[in-house]
Protein backbone atom coordinates (compact mmCIF):
# COMPACT_ATOMS: atom_id res chain seq x y z
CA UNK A 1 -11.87 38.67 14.04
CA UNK A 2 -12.24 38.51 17.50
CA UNK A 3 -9.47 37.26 19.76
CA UNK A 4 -10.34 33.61 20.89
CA UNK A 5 -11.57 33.11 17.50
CA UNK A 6 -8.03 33.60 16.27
CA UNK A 7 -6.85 31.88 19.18
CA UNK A 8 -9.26 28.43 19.01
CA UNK A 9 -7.81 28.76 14.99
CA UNK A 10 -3.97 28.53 15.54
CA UNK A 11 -4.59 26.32 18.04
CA UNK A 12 -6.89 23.92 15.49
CA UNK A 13 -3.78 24.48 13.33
CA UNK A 14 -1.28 23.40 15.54
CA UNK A 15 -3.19 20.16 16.38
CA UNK A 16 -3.51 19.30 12.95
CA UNK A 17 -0.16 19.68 12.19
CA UNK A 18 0.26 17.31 15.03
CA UNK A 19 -1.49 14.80 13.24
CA UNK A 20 0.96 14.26 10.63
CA UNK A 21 1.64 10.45 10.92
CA UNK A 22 5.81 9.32 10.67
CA UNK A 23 5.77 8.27 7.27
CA UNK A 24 4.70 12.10 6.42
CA UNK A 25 7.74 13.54 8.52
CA UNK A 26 9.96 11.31 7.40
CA UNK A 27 9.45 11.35 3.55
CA UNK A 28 8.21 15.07 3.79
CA UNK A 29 4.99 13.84 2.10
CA UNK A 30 3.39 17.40 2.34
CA UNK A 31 6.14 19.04 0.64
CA UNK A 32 5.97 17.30 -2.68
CA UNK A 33 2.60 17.75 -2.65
CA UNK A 34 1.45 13.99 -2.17
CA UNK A 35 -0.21 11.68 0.33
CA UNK A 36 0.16 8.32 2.52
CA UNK A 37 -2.56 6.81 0.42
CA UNK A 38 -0.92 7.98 -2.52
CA UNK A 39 2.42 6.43 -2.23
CA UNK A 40 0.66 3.21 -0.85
CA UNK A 41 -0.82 2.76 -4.13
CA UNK A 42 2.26 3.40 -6.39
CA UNK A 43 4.03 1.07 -3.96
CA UNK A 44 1.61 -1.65 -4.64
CA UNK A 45 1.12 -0.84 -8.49
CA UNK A 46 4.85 -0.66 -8.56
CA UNK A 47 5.26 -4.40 -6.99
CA UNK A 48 2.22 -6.14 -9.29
CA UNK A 49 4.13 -4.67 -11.98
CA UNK A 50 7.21 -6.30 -10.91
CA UNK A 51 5.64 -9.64 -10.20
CA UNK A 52 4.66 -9.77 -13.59
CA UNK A 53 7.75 -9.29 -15.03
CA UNK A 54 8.94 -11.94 -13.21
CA UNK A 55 6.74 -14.39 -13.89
CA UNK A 56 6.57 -13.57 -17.39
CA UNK A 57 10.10 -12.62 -18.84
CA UNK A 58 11.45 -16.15 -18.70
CA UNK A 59 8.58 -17.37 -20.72
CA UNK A 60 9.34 -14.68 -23.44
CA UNK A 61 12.98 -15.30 -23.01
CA UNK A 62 12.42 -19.19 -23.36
CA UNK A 63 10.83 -18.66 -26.50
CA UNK A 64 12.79 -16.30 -28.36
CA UNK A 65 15.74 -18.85 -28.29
């Protein structure tokens, strides 16, 4: 490979690993092998879920005496 091929390729590398937003520092998103959009969704899953249960478990409660 010649030379400034190598060179324009660490130097893609290096950029891109420049991109890495805060959130994918921080929580060393790469590491365990996950994403931003990822853990966006679980978060939101996550909170419907939790609304629900809300909303819901007094009703059960309520009528199970």
């Amino acid at each position: 490979m010649p030379f400034f091929l190598l060179q324009t390729f660490l130097l893609h590398e290096k950029r891109c690993k420049l991109k890495e937003t805060f959130l994918e520092r921080y929580f060393e998103l790469k590491k365990r092998k996950t994403d931003t959009r990822a853990e966006i969704i679980a978060g939101v899953v996550t909170f419907m879920t939790m609304a629900y249960i809300i909303f819901v478990n007094p009703n059960l409660l309520s009528k199970g005496g």
